[in-house]
Structure formats: C-alpha cells, structure tokens
C-alpha atoms as a PDB file:
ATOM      1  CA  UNK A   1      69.019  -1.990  51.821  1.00  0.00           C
ATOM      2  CA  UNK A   2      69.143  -5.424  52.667  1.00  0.00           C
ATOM      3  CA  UNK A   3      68.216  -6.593  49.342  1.00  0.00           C
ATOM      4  CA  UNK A   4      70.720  -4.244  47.081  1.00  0.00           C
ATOM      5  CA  UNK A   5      73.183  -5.912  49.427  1.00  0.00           C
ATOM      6  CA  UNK A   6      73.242  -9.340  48.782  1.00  0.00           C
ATOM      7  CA  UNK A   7      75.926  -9.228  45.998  1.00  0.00           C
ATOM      8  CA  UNK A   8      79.453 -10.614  46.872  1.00  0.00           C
ATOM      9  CA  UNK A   9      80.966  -7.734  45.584  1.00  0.00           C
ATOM     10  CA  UNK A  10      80.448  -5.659  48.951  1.00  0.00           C
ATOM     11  CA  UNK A  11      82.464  -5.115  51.546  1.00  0.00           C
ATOM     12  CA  UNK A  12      82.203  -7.951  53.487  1.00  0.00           C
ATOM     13  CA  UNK A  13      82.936 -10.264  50.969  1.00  0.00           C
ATOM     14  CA  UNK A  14      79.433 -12.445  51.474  1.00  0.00           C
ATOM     15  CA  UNK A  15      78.842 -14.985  49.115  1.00  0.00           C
ATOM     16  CA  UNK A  16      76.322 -14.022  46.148  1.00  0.00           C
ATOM     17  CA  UNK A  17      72.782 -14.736  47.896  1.00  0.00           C
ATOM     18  CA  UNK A  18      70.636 -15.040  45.001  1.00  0.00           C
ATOM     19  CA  UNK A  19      73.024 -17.181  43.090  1.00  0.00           C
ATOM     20  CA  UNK A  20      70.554 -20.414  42.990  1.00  0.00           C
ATOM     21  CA  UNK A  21      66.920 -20.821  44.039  1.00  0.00           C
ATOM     22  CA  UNK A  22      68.297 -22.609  47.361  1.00  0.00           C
ATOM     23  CA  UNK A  23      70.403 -19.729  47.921  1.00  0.00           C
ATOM     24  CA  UNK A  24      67.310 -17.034  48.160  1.00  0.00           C
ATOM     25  CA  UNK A  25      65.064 -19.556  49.909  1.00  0.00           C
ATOM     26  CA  UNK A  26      67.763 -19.513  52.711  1.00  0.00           C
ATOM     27  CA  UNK A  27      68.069 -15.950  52.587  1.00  0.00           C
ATOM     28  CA  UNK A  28      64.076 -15.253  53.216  1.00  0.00           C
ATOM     29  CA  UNK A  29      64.490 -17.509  56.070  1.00  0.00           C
ATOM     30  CA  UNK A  30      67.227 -15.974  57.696  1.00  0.00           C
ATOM     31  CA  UNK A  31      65.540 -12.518  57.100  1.00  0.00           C
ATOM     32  CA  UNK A  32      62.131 -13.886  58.428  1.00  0.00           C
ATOM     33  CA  UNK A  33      60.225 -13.227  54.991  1.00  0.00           C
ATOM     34  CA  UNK A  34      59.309 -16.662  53.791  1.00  0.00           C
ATOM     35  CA  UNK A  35      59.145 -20.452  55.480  1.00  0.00           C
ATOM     36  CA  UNK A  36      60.258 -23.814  54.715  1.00  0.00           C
ATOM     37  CA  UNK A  37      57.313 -24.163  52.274  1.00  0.00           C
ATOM     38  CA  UNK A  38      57.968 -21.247  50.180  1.00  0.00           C
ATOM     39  CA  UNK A  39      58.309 -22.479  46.838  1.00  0.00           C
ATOM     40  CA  UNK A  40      61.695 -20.839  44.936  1.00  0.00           C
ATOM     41  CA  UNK A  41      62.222 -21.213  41.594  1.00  0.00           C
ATOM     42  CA  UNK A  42      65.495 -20.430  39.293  1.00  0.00           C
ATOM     43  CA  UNK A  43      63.848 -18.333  38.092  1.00  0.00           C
ATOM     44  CA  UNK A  44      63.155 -16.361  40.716  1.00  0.00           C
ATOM     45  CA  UNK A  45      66.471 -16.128  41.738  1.00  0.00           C
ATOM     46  CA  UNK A  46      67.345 -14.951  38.440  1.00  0.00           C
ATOM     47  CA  UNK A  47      64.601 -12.556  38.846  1.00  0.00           C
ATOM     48  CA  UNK A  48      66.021 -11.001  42.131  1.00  0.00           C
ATOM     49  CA  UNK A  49      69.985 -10.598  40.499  1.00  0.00           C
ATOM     50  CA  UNK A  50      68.054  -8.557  38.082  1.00  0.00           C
ATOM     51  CA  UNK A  51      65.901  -6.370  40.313  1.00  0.00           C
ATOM     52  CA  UNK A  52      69.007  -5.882  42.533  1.00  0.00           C
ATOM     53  CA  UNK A  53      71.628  -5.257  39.935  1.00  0.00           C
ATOM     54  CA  UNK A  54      68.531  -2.410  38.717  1.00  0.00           C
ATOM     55  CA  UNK A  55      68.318  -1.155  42.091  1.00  0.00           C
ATOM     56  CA  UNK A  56      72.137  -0.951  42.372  1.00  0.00           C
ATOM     57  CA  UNK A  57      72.644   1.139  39.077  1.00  0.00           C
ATOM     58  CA  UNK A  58      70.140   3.704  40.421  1.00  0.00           C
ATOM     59  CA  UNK A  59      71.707   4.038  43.491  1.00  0.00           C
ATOM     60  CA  UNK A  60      75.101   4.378  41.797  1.00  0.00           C
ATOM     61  CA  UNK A  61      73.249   7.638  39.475  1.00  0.00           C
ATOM     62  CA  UNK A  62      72.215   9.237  43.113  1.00  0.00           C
ATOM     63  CA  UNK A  63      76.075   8.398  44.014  1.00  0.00           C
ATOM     64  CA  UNK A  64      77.051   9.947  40.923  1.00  0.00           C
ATOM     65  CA  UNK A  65      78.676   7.271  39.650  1.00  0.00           C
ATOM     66  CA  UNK A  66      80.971   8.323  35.905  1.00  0.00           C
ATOM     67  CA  UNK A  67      80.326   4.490  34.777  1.00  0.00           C
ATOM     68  CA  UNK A  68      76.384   5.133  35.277  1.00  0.00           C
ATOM     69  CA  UNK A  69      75.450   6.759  31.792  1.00  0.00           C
ATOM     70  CA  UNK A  70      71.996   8.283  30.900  1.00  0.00           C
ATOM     71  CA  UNK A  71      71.204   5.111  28.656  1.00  0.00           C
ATOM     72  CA  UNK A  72      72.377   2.276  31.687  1.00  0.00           C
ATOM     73  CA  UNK A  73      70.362   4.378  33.716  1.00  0.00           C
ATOM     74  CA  UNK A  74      67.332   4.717  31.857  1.00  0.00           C
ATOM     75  CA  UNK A  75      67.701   1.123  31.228  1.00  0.00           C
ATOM     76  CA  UNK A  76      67.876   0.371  34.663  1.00  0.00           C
ATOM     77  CA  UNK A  77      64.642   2.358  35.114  1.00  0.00           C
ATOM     78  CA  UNK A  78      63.299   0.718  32.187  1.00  0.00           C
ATOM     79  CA  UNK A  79      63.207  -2.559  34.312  1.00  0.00           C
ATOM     80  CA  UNK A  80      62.038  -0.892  37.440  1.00  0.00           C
ATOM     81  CA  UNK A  81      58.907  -0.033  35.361  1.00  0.00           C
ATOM     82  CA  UNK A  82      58.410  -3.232  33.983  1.00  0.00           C
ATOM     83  CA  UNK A  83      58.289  -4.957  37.682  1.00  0.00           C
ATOM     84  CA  UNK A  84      56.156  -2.703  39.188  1.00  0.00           C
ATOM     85  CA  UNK A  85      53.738  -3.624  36.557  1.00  0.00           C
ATOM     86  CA  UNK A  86      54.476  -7.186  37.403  1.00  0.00           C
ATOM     87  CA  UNK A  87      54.556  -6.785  41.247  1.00  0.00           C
ATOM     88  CA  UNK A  88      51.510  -4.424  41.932  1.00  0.00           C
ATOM     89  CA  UNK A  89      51.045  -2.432  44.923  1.00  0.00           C
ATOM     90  CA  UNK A  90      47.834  -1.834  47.179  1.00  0.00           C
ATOM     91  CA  UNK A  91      47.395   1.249  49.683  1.00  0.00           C
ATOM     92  CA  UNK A  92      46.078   0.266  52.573  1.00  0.00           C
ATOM     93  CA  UNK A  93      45.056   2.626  54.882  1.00  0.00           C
ATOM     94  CA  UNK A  94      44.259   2.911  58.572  1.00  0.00           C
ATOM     95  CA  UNK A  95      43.579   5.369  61.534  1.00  0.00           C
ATOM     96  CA  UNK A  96      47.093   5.370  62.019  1.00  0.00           C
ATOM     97  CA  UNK A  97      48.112   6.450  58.333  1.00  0.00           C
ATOM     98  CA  UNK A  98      48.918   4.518  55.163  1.00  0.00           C
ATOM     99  CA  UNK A  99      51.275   1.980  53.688  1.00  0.00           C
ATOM    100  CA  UNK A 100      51.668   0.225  50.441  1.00  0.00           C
ATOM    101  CA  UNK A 101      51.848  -3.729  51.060  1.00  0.00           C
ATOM    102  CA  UNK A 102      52.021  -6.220  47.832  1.00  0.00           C
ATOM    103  CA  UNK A 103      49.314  -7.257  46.317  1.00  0.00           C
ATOM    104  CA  UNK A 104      51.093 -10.862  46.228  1.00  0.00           C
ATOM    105  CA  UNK A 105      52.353 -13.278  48.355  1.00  0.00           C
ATOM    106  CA  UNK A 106      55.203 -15.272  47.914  1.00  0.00           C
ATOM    107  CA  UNK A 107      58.106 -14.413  45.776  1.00  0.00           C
ATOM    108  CA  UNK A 108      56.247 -11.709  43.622  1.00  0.00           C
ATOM    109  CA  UNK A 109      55.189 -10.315  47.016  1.00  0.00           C
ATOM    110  CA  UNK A 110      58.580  -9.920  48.242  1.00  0.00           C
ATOM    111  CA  UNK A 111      59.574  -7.924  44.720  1.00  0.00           C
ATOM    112  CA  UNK A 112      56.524  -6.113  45.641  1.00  0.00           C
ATOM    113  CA  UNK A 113      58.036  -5.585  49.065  1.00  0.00           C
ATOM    114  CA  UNK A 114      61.269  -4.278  47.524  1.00  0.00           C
ATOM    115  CA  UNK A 115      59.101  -1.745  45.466  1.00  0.00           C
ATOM    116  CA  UNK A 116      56.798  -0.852  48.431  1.00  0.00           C
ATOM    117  CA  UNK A 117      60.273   0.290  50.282  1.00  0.00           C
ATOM    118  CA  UNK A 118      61.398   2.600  47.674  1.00  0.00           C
ATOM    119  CA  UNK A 119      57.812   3.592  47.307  1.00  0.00           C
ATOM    120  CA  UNK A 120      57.908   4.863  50.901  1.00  0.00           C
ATOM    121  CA  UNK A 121      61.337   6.411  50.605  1.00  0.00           C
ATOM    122  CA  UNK A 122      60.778   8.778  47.670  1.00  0.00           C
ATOM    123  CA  UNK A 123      57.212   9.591  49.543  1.00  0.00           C
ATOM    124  CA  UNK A 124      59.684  10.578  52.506  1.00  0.00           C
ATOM    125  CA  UNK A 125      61.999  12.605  50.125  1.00  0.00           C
ATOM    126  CA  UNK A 126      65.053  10.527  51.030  1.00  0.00           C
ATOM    127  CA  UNK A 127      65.257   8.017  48.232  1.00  0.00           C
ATOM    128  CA  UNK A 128      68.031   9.997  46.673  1.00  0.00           C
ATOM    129  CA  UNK A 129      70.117   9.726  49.970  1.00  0.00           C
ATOM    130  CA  UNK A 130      69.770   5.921  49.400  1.00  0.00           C
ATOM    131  CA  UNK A 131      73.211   5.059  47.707  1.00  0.00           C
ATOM    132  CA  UNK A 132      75.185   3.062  46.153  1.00  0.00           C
ATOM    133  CA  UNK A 133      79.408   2.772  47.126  1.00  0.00           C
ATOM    134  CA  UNK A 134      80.979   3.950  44.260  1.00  0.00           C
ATOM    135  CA  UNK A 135      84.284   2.549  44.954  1.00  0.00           C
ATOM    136  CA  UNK A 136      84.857  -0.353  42.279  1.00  0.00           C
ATOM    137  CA  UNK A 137      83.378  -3.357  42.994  1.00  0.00           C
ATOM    138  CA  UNK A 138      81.667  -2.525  46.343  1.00  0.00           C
ATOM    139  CA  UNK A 139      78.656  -1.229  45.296  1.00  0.00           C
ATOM    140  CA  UNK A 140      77.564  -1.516  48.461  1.00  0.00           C
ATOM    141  CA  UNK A 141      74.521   0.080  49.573  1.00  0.00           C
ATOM    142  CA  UNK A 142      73.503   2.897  52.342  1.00  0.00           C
ATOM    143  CA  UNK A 143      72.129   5.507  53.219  1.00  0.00           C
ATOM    144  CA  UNK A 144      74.422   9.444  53.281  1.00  0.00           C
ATOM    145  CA  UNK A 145      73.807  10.733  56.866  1.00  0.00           C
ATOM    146  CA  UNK A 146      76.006  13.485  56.059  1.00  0.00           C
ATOM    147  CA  UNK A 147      74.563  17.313  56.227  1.00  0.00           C
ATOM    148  CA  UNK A 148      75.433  18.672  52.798  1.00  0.00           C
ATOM    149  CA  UNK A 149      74.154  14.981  51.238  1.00  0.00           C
ATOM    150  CA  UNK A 150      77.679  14.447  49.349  1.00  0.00           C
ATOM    151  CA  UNK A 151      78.726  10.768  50.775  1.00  0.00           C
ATOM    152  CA  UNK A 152      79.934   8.272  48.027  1.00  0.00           C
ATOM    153  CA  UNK A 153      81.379   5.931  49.538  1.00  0.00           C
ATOM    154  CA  UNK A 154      79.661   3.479  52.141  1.00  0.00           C
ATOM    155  CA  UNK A 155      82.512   4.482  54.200  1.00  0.00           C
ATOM    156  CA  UNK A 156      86.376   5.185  55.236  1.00  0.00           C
ATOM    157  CA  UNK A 157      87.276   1.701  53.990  1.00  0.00           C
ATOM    158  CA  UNK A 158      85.960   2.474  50.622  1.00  0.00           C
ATOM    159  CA  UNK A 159      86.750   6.062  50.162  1.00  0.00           C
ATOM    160  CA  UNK A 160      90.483   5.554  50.879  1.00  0.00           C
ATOM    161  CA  UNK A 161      91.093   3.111  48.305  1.00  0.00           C
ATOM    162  CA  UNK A 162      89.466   5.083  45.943  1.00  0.00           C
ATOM    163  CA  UNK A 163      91.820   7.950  46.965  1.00  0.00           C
ATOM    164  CA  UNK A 164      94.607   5.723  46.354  1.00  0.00           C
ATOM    165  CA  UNK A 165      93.636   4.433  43.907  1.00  0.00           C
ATOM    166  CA  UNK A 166      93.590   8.034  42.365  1.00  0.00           C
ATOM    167  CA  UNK A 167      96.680   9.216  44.003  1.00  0.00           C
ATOM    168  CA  UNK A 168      98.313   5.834  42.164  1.00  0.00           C
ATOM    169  CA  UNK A 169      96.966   7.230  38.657  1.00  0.00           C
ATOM    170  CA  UNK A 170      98.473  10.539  39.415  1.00  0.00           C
ATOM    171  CA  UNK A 171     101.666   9.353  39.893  1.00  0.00           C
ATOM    172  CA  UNK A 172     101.716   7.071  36.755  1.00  0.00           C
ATOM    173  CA  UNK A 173     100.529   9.984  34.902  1.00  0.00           C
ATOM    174  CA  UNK A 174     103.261  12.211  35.809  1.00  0.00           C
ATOM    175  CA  UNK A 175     106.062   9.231  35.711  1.00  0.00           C
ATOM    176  CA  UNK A 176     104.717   8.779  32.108  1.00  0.00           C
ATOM    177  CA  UNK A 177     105.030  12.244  31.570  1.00  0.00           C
ATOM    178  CA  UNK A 178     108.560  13.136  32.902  1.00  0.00           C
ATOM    179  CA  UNK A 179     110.225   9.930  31.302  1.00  0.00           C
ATOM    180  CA  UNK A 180     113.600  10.894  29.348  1.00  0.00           C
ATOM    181  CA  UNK A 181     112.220   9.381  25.829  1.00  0.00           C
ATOM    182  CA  UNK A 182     109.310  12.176  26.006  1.00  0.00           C
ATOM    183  CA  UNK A 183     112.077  15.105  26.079  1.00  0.00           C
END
C-alpha cells in the first residue's frame, strides 16, 4: 500500500514521490529499502509512476470504479504482465513456509518487491479487498475491513464528498428540470 500511495492526489495532499529520480531515492530511504549508494535513474522514477498508476487502476476495478473500463483495465494488466517478466520472482522456501523475494536487487528488486506483495495477497485471497478510493482524485489506497467487502471509499472524508457531490448533481438535475422555459 505504501507504494500505490505515493501520488499527490491522496488525501493527505503529499507531494508526488516519484516525480524525479531524487525524489524516489529519498523515498527508499525514508522507507528503509535502499541506501545512500543506491543508484536512481529517471528512468526509474518514470518506471515506478507507471507501475503505480497500473496498480492504482486495478485497485479502482476491485473498487468498482465507472471510469475503470474493460479496455483501461486490461491495459493496466497488460503492463502488470510485462513487469513481472521484467522483475522476476524466486520462491524461496524454508522450515517455516515460503515467500517470493526478487530475483534483483536494486531498483528492479524493489518492482519485484511490489509484485512479490500482490503475489502474496492474491495467494491469501485478499487481493481483491486491496482498493483503490474511488472518490475523484483520491485514489487513495487501502484495504475494506468491512464484513460484506463493499467499502469504496478509503474513508468518511472521502465518501461524504462523493455523496455531495451526488446530492449537488441531483439538485442541478431537478433545477434544470423544473425551470419555467421547459413548461
């Protein structure tokens, strides 16, 4: 989750983290996964607003998202495909049971990282609680805790602008409707 949310479109209004190689260099080391000598490229950066922005679309299809059409989607999946080819995966088991870890280091290991996750959350059978806010321009990834798995929004914030949002449209609607030049 903390990779899908590093967009500034969130919530919290955080500045775009992969915006510049410098940018995603400082976000590995705040989040422990790289060190001053990790070599970041543009490129790379450009890289991870791409695998983000395809992690974010599926999350909005397991939201339900309207915007989210079959060919975005499969697009977006498209992509997903192509990196996992790019950023392979090795099982690695012990006594203790079995994980998939990168078979990189460095940048492609931390795309391989980002795989591994969702790897291990479909295995679990809770990658489709894994969401995306569908309020627009949040986006904002979580995870729906709720019983009958119907959460859309990453939370009250969200959900009741959306609803105003809505109720607004209503009311336009039926002013538009009810005005004297339509009788």
């Amino acid at each position: 989750m903390q990779f899908v949310n590093t967009h500034p479109a969130g919530p919290h209004r955080l500045p775009e983290r992969f915006g510049s190689a410098r940018d995603l260099h400082a976000w590995l080391l705040e989040k422990a996964m790289g060190s001053e000598t990790t070599h970041v490229t543009e490129a790379d950066a450009a890289s991870a607003r791409e695998l983000r922005e395809a992690l974010i679309t599926v999350l909005l299809a397991h939201s339900g998202d309207k915007d989210t059409t079959p060919e975005v989607l499969a697009e977006a999946e498209g992509y997903l495909r192509h990196a996992a080819s790019r950023y392979p995966l090795v099982t690695v088991v012990t006594a203790s049971g079995a994980s998939l870890v990168p078979a990189q280091t460095g940048i492609p290991g931390l795309f391989g990282t980002v795989l591994a996750n969702v790897t291990e959350l479909a295995q679990a059978g809770v990658w489709d609680r894994v969401r995306a806010c569908r309020h627009q321009p949040c986006h904002f990834g979580f995870f729906d805790r709720t019983r009958n798995r119907t959460a859309v929004y990453c939370g009250t914030k969200c959900g009741s602008r959306e609803s105003m949002r809505a109720y607004r449209k209503r009311k336009k609607a039926l002013a538009s409707d009810w005005s004297p030049s339509s009788k």
